[in-house]
Protein backbone atom coordinates (compact mmCIF):
# COMPACT_ATOMS: atom_id res chain seq x y z
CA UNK A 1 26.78 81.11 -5.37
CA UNK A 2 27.73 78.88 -2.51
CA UNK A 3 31.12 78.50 -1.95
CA UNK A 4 30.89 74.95 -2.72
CA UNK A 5 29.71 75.30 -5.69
CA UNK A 6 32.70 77.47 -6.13
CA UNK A 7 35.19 74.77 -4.94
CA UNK A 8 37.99 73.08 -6.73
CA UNK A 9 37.68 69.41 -7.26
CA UNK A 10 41.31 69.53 -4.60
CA UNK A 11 39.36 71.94 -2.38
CA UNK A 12 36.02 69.61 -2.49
CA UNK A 13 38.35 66.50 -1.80
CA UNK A 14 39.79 67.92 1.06
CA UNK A 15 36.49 68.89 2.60
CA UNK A 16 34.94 65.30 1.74
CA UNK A 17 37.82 63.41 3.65
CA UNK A 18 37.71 66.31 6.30
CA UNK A 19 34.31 65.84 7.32
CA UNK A 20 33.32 68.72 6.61
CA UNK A 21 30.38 67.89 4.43
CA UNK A 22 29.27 65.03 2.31
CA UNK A 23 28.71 63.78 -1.40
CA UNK A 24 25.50 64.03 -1.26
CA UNK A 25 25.55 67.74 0.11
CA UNK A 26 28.02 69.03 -2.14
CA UNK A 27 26.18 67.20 -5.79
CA UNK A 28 22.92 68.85 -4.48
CA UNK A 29 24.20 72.15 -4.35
CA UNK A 30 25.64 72.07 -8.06
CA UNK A 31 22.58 70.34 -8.61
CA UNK A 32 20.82 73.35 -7.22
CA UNK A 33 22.91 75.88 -8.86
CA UNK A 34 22.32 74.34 -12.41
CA UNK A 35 18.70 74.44 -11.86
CA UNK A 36 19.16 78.66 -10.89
CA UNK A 37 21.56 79.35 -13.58
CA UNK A 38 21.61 77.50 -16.50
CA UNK A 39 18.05 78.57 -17.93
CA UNK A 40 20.69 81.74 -18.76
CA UNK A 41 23.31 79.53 -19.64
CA UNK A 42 22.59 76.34 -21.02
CA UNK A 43 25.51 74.61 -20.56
CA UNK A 44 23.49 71.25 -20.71
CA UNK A 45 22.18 68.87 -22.98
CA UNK A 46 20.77 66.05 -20.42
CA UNK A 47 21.00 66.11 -16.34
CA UNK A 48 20.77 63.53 -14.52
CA UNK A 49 20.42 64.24 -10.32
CA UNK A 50 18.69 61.00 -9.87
CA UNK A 51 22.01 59.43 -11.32
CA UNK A 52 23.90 61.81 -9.68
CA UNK A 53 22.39 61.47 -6.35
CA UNK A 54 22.32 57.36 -6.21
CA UNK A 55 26.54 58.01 -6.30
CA UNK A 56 27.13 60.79 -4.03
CA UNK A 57 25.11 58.42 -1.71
CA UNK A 58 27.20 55.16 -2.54
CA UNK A 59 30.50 57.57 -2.51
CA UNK A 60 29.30 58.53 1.18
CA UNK A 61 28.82 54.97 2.24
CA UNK A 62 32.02 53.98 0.46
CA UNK A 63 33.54 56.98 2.95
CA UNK A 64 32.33 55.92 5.99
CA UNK A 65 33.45 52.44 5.15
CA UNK A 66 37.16 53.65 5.44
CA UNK A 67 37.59 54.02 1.82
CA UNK A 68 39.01 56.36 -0.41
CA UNK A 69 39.30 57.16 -4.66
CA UNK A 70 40.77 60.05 -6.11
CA UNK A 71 37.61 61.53 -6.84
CA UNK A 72 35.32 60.02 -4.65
CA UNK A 73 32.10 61.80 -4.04
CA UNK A 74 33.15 64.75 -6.33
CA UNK A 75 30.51 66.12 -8.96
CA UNK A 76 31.52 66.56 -12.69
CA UNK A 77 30.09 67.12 -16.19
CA UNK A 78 30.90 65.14 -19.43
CA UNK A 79 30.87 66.44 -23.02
CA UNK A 80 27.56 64.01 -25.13
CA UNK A 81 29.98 62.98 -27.34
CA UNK A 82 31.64 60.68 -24.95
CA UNK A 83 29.81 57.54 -24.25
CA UNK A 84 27.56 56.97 -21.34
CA UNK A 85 25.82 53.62 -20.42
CA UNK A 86 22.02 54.04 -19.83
CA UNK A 87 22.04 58.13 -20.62
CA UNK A 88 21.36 59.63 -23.88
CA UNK A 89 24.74 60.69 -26.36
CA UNK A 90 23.38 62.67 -28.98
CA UNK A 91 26.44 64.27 -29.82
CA UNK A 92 24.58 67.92 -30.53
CA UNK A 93 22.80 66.40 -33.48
CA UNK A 94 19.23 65.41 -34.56
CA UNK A 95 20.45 62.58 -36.17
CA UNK A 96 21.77 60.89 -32.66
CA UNK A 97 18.95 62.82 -30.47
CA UNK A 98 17.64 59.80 -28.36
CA UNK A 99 20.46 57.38 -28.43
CA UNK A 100 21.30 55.86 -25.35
CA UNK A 101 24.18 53.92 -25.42
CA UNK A 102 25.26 50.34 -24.24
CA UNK A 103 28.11 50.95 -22.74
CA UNK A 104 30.87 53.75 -20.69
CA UNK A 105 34.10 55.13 -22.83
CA UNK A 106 37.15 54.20 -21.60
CA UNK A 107 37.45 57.51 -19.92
CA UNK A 108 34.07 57.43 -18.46
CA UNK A 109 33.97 54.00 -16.47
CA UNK A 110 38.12 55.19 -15.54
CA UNK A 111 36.55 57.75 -14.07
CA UNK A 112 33.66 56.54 -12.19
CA UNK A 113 36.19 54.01 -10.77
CA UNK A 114 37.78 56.96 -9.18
CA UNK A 115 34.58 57.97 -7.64
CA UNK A 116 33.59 60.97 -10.04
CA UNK A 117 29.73 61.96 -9.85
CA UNK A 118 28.89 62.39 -13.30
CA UNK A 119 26.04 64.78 -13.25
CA UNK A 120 24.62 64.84 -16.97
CA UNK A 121 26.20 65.99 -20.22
CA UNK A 122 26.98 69.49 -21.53
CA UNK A 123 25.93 71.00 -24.98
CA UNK A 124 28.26 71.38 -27.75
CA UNK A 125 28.54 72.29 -31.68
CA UNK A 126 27.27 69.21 -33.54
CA UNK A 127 29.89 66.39 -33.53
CA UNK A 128 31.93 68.28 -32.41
CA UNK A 129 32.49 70.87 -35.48
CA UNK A 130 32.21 74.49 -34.58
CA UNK A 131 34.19 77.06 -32.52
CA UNK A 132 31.17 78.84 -30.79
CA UNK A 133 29.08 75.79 -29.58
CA UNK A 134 26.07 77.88 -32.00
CA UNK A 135 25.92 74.33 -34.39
CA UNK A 136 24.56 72.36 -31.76
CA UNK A 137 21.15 71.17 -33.32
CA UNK A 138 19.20 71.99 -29.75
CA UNK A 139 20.14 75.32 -28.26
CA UNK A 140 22.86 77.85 -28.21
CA UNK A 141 25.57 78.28 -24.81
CA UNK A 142 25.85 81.49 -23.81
CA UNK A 143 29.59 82.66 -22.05
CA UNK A 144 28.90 83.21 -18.38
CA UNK A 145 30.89 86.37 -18.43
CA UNK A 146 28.33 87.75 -20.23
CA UNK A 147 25.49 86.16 -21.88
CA UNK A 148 25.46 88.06 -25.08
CA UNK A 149 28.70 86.45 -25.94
CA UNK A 150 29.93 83.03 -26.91
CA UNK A 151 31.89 80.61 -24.46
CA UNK A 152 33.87 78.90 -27.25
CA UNK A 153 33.28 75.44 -29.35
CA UNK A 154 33.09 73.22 -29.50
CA UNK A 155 33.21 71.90 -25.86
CA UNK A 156 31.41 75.23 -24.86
CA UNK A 157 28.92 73.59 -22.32
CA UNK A 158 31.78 71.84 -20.60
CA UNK A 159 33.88 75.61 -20.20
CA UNK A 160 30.19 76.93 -19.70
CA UNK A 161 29.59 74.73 -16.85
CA UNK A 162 32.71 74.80 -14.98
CA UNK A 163 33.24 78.68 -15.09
CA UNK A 164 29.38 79.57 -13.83
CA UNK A 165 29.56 76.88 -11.10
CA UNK A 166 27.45 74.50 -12.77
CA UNK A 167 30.03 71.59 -11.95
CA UNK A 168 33.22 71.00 -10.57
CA UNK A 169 35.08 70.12 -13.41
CA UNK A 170 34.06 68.91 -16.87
CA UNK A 171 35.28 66.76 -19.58
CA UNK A 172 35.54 67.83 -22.89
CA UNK A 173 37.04 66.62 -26.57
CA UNK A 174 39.66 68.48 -28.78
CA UNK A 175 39.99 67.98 -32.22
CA UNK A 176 41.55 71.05 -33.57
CA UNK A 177 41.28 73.05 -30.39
CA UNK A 178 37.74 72.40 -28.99
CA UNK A 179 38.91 71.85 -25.44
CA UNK A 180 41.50 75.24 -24.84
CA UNK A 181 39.53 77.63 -27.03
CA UNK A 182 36.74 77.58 -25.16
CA UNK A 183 38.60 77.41 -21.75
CA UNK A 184 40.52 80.74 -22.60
CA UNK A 185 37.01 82.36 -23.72
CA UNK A 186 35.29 80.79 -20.43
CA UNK A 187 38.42 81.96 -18.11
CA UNK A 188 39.26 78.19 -17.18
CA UNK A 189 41.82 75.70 -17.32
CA UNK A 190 41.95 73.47 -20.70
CA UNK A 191 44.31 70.33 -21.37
CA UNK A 192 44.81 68.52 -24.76
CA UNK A 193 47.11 65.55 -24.08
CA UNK A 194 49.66 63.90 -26.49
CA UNK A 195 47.37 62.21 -29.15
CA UNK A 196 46.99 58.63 -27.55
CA UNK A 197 47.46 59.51 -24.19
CA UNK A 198 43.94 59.45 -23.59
CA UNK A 199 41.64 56.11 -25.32
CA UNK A 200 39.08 57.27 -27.89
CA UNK A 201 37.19 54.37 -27.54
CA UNK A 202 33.15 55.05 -26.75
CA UNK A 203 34.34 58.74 -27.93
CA UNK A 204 31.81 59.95 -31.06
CA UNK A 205 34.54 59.94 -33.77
CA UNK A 206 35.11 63.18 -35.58
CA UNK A 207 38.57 63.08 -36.74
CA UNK A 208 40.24 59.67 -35.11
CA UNK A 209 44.15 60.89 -35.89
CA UNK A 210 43.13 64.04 -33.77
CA UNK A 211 40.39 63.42 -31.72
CA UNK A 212 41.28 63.33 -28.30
CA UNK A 213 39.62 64.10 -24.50
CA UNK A 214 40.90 66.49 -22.14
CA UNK A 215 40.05 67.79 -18.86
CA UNK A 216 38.10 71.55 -18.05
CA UNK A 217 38.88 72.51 -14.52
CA UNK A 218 38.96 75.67 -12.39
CA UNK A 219 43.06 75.32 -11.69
CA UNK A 220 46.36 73.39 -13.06
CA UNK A 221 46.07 71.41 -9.73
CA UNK A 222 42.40 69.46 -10.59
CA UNK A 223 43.59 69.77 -14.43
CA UNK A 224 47.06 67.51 -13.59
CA UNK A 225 44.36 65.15 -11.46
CA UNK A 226 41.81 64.84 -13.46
CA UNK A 227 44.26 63.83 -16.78
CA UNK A 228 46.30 61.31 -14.09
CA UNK A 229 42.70 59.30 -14.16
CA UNK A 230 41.74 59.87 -18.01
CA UNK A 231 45.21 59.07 -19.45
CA UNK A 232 46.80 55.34 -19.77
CA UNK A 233 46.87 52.74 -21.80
CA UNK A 234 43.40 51.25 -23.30
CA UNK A 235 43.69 47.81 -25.11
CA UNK A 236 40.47 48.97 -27.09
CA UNK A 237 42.16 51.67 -28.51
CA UNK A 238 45.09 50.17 -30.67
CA UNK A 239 46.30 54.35 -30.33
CA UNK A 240 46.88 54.77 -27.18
CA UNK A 241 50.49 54.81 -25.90
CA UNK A 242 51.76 51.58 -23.66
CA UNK A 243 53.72 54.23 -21.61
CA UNK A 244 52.75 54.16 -18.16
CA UNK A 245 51.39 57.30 -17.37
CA UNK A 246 53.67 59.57 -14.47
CA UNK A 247 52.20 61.18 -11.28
CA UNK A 248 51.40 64.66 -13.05
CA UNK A 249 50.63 66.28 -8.95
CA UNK A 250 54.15 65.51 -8.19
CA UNK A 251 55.46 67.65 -11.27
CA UNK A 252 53.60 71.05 -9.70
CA UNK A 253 56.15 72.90 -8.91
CA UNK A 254 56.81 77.01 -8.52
CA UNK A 255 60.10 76.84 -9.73
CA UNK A 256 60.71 78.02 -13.25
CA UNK A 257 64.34 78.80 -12.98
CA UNK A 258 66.10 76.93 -16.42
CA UNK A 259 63.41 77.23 -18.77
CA UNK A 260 63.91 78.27 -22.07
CA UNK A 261 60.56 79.31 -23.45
CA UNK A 262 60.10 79.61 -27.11
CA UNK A 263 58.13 82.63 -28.47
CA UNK A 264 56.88 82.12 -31.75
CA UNK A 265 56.50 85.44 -33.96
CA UNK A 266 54.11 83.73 -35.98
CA UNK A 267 51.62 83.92 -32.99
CA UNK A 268 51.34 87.83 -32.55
CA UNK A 269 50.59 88.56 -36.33
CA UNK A 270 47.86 90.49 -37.48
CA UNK A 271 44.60 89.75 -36.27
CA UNK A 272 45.44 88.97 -32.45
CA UNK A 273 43.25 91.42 -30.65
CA UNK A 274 45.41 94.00 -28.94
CA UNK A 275 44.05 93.31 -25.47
CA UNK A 276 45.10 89.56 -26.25
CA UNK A 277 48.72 90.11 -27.11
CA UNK A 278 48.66 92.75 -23.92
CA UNK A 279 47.85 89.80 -21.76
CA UNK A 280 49.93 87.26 -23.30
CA UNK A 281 53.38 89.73 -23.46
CA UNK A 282 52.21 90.58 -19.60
CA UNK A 283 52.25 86.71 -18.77
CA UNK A 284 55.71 85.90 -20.67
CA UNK A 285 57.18 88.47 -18.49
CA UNK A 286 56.16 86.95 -15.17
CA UNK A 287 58.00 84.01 -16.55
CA UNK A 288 60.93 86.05 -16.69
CA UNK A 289 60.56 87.16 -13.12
CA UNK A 290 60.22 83.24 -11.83
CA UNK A 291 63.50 82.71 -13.74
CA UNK A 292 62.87 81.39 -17.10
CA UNK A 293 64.23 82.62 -20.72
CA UNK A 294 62.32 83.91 -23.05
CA UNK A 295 64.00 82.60 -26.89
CA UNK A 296 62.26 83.85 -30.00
CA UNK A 297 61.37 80.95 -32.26
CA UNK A 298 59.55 80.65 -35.88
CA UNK A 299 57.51 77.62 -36.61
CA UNK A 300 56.85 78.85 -40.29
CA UNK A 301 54.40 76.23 -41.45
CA UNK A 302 51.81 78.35 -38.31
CA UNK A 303 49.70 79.39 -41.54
CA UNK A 304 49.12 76.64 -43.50
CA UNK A 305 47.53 75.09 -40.43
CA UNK A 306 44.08 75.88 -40.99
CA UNK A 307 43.76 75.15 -44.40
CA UNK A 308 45.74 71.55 -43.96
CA UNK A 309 43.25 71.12 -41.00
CA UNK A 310 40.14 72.05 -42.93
CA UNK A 311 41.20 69.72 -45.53
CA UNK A 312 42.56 66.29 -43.08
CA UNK A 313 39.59 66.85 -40.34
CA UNK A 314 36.78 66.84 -42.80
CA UNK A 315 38.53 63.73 -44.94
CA UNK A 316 38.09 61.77 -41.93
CA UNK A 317 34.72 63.31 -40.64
CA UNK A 318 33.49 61.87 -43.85
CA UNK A 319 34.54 58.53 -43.45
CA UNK A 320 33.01 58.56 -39.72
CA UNK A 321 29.97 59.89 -40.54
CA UNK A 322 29.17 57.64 -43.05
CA UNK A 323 27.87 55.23 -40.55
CA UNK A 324 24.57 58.04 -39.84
CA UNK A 325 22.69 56.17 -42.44
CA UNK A 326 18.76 56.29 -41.09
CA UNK A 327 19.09 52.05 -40.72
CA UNK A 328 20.80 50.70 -37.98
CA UNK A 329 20.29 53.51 -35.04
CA UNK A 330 19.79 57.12 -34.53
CA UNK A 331 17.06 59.44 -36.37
CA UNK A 332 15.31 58.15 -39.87
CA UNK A 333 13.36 60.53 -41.75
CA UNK A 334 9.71 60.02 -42.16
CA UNK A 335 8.09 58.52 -44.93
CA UNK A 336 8.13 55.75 -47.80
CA UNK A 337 11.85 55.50 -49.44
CA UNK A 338 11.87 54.23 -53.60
CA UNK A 339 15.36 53.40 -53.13
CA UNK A 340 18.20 53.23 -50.48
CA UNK A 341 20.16 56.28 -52.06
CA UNK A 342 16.40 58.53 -51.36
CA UNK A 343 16.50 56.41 -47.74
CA UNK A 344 19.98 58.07 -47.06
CA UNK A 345 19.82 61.33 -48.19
CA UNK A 346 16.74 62.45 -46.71
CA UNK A 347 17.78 60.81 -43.67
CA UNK A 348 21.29 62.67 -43.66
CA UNK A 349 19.79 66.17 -45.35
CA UNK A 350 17.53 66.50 -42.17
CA UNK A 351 19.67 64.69 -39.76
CA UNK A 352 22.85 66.34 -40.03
CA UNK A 353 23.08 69.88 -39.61
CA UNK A 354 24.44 72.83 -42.28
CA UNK A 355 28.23 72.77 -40.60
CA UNK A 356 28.16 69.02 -40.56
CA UNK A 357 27.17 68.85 -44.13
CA UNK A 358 29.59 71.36 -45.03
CA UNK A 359 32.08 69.53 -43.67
CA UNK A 360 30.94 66.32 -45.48
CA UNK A 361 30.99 67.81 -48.47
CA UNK A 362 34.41 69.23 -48.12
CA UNK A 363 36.00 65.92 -46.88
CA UNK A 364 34.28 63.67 -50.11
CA UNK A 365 35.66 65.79 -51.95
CA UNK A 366 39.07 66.44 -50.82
CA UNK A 367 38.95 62.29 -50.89
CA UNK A 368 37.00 61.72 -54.27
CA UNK A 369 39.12 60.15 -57.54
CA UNK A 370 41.23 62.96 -59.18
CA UNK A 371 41.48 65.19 -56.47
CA UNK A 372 43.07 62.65 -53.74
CA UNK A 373 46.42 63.61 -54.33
CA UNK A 374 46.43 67.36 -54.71
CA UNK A 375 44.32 67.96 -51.70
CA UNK A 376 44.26 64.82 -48.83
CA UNK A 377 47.77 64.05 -49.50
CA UNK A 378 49.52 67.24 -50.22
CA UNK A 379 47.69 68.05 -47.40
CA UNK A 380 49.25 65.27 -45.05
CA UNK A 381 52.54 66.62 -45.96
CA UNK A 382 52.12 69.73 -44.95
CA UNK A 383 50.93 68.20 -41.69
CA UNK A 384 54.60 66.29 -41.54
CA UNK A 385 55.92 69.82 -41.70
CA UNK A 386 54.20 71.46 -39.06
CA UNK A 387 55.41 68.86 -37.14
CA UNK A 388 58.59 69.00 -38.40
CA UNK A 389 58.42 73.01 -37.15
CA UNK A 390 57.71 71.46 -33.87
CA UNK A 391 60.48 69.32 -33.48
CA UNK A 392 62.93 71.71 -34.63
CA UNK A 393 61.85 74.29 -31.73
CA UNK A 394 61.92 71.82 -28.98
CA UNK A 395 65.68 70.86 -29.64
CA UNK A 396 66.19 74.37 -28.22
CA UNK A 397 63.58 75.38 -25.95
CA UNK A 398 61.51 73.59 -23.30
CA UNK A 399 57.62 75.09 -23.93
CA UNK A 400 56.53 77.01 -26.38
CA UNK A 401 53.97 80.03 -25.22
CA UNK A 402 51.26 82.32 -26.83
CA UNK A 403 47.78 82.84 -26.86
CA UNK A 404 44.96 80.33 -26.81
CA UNK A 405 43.19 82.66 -29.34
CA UNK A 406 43.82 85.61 -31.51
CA UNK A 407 40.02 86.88 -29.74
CA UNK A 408 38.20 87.00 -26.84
CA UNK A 409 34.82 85.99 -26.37
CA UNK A 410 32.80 87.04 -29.46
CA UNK A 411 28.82 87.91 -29.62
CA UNK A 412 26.29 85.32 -30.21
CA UNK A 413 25.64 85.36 -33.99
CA UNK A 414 28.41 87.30 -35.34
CA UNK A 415 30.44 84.79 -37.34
CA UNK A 416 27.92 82.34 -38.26
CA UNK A 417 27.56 83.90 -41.65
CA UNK A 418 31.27 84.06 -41.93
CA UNK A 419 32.52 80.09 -41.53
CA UNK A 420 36.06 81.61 -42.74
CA UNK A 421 36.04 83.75 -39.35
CA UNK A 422 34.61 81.23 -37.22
CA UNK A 423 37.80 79.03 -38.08
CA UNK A 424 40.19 81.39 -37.24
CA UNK A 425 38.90 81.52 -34.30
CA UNK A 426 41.39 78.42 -34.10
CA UNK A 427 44.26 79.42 -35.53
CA UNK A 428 46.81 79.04 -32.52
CA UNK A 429 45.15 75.67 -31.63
CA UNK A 430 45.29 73.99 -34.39
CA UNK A 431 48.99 73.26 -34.98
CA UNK A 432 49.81 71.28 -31.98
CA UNK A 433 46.49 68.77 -32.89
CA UNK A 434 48.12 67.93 -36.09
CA UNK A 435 51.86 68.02 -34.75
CA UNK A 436 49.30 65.28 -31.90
CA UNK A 437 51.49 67.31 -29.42
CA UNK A 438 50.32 68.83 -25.74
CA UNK A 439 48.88 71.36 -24.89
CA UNK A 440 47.32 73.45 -21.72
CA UNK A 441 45.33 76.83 -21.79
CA UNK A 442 45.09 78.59 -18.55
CA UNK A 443 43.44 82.46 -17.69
CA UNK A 444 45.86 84.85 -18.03
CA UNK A 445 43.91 88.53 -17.99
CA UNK A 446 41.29 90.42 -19.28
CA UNK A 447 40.13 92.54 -21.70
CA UNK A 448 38.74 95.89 -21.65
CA UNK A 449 34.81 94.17 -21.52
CA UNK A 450 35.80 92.18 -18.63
CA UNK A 451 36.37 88.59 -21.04
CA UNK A 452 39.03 86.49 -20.35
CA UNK A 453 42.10 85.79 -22.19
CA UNK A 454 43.77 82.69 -22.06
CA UNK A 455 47.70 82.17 -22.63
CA UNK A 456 48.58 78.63 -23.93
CA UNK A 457 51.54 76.32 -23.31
CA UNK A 458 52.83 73.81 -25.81
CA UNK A 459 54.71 71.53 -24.76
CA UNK A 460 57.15 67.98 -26.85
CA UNK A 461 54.85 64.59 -27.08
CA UNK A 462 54.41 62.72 -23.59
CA UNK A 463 55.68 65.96 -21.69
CA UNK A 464 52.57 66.96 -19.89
CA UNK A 465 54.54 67.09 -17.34
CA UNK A 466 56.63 69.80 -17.75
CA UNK A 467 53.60 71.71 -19.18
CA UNK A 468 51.97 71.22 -15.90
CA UNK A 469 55.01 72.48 -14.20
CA UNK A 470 55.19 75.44 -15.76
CA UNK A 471 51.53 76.22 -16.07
CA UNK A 472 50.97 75.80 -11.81
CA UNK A 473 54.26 78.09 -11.59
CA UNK A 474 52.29 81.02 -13.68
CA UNK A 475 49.18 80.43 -11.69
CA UNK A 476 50.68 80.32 -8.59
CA UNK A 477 52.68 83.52 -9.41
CA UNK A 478 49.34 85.40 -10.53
CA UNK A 479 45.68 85.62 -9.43
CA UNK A 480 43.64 85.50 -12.67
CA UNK A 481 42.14 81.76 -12.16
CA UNK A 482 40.72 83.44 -9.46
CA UNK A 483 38.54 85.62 -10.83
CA UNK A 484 34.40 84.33 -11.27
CA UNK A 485 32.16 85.82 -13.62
CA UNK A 486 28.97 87.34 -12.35
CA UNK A 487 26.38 84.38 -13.60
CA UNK A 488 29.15 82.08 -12.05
């Protein structure tokens, strides 16, 4: 791989305002690497080097004119759920394959007023519903550590991409865990922010009380710069927080003398593979030797999680999805239609994959009359309580650490049959979506096949932060975001 390719978005910004080589140079060596690589990979949906091209040369020209952007001239990969004007969102389904849309997400034009080369838009499970990125309605992502294996879900093109060299950085969505799953299974760095940090608007709406973007990068360093562009205020997005957003760089420190880290026991249970929780103990002792405490905690709701997720996040998918009617855009079966009802359900029966419908089904009925209240709305509560477990812990410790997942990188195929074990998958991710807390994955070993663990930081609403504080201190102190795979 050429070393650019294997850059950091920090490194490549250096070397752009350096001299040392231009937009245009650098985006057509990713370009060049995609087009060696990803035929083993396929990290992506659509790419787009004549895009791509047209603003490495206007971020050159901008250069020479004296100018300068946070990410000006740098090369990077977007998730197709998130809008993009003139280039096709399809969101990993049929039923949106050939939709271009009008206009940028919030997130998108923010960062193409920083300068970003967007260079197409990475694969994923369909709308965003899957923990493998094996939904997606086109192809399959294989893990770049090895290509038998899965790199996550569902922004598994986005991990794909940025651990095999195939951009820069990448953006991806979390709903339940979709960005720092597949960044510890990928060996990269994954961010959810604070619910509303970010703006959902032009995002492809899953869930909207837990959708939310975050950032895929090769180190804490491009993850705290890349989120410093994405997050703010959005006055399309009546969610987003009117907080002004602070300078996340400055908070990189390697200090981590003071801080009380909380250790849940809930999050080495059965089930964490022991390779996992040999990593994970390994990387809560180097916090001991920069200075911090380690304070066991319980947040005891941990298990109802996933079923209180599986219950809220397809409630709401229904409602969203409801708009995927075969009329007004997107994919319309073939054929004459007797009535709107045989219109719709054809339309959505070939449109909509078997994980989507699943998850359809599951949401009408946790929402249909009679069943409202002992399923939706018990299951809402419960959600109040996990957060509830949250607060609680934080008036006595500063993070809260464990793994990303209970797994490391699985093979291609073997939970598909299974959707009970594909969701587990999720188990350690899920909590701090519904608690709409932070959160930041970052490499923190290996197992005995060579796949990469990741450890995961939690961290109180708005406190980014200090979660980027304490992540940059572990990665500083250790060499694991180091490491490439082979195909990367």
């Amino acid at each position: 791989m050429s070393d650019w390719c294997a850059w950091t978005l920090h490194e490549a910004l250096d070397a752009l305002r350096r001299g040392d080589t231009t937009s245009v140079a650098l985006t057509q060596a990713v370009l060049d690497r995609i087009l060696a690589v990803d035929n083993d990979i396929r990290a992506y949906l659509t790419l787009t080097p004549e895009v791509a091209l047209a603003q490495a040369r206007a971020a050159d020209a901008a250069r020479a004119a004296g100018h300068d952007a946070p990410l000006l001239g740098v090369p990077i990969a977007l998730k197709d759920n998130i809008a993009t004007q003139g280039i096709e969102t399809t969101a990993g389904s049929k039923i949106l394959e050939g939709y271009v849309s009008p206009f940028d997400a919030t997130i998108v034009r923010k960062l193409k007023t920083a300068g970003a080369v967007i260079l197409g838009k990475t694969n994923l499970d369909e709308f965003a519903m899957g923990s493998s990125t094996e939904n997606s309605a086109f192809f399959t992502t294989c893990n770049p550590w090895d290509v038998t294996r899965v790199p996550g879900g569902s922004s598994g093109g986005s991990a794909a991409a940025v651990a095999a060299g195939e951009a820069l950085a990448a953006v991806g969505t979390d709903t339940g865990g979709s960005v720092r799953q597949p960044a510890a299974l990928c060996g990269v760095v994954g961010v959810r922010p604070t619910y509303g940090r970010c703006s959902r608007y032009g995002l492809v709406a899953f869930a909207s009380s837990l959708d939310q973007a975050g950032p895929l990068t090769r180190d804490v360093t491009d993850a705290a710069l890349l989120l410093q562009i994405m997050a703010g205020h959005d006055p399309l997005d009546g969610t987003t927080w009117p907080e002004p957003v602070p300078d996340y760089g400055a908070a990189l420190s390697r200090d981590g003398r003071g801080w009380r880290i909380g250790v849940p026991g809930e999050y080495f249970a059965a089930g964490v593979q022991p390779d996992v929780e040999r990593a994970v103990r390994e990387a809560l002792r180097v916090f001991v030797e920069l200075g911090a405490e380690l304070v066991d905690i319980h947040l005891p709701h941990t298990d109802d999680a996933l079923s209180t997720y599986y219950l809220v996040a397809p409630a709401e998918a229904s409602a969203n999805l409801a708009r995927y009617d075969g009329v007004r855009y997107g994919y319309r079966a073939a054929g004459d239609f007797e009535t709107v009802g045989d219109l719709y359900a054809r339309t959505r029966g070939a449109g909509f994959g078997a994980e989507v419908q699943r998850r359809i089904m599951l949401g009408t009925y946790a929402l249909s009359a009679g069943y409202y209240d002992a399923y939706y709305l018990k299951a809402q509560k419960v959600r109040t309580l996990i957060k509830a477990d949250f607060d609680a812990a934080f008036a006595h410790v500063d993070l809260i650490a464990g793994p990303t997942s209970p797994v490391t990188a699985f093979r291609l195929g073997e939970r598909t049959a299974d959707p009970l074990q594909m969701y587990l998958a999720d188990i350690f991710t899920l909590s701090q979506a519904l608690a709409g807390i932070p959160a930041i994955s970052v490499p923190c070993g290996f197992d005995a096949d060579g796949l990469p663990v990741g450890l995961q930081l939690t961290a109180p609403a708005l406190q980014e932060a200090r979660m980027f504080h304490a992540a940059f201190a572990y990665e500083q102190a250790t060499a694991w975001h180091k490491r490439r795979p082979k195909a990367g």
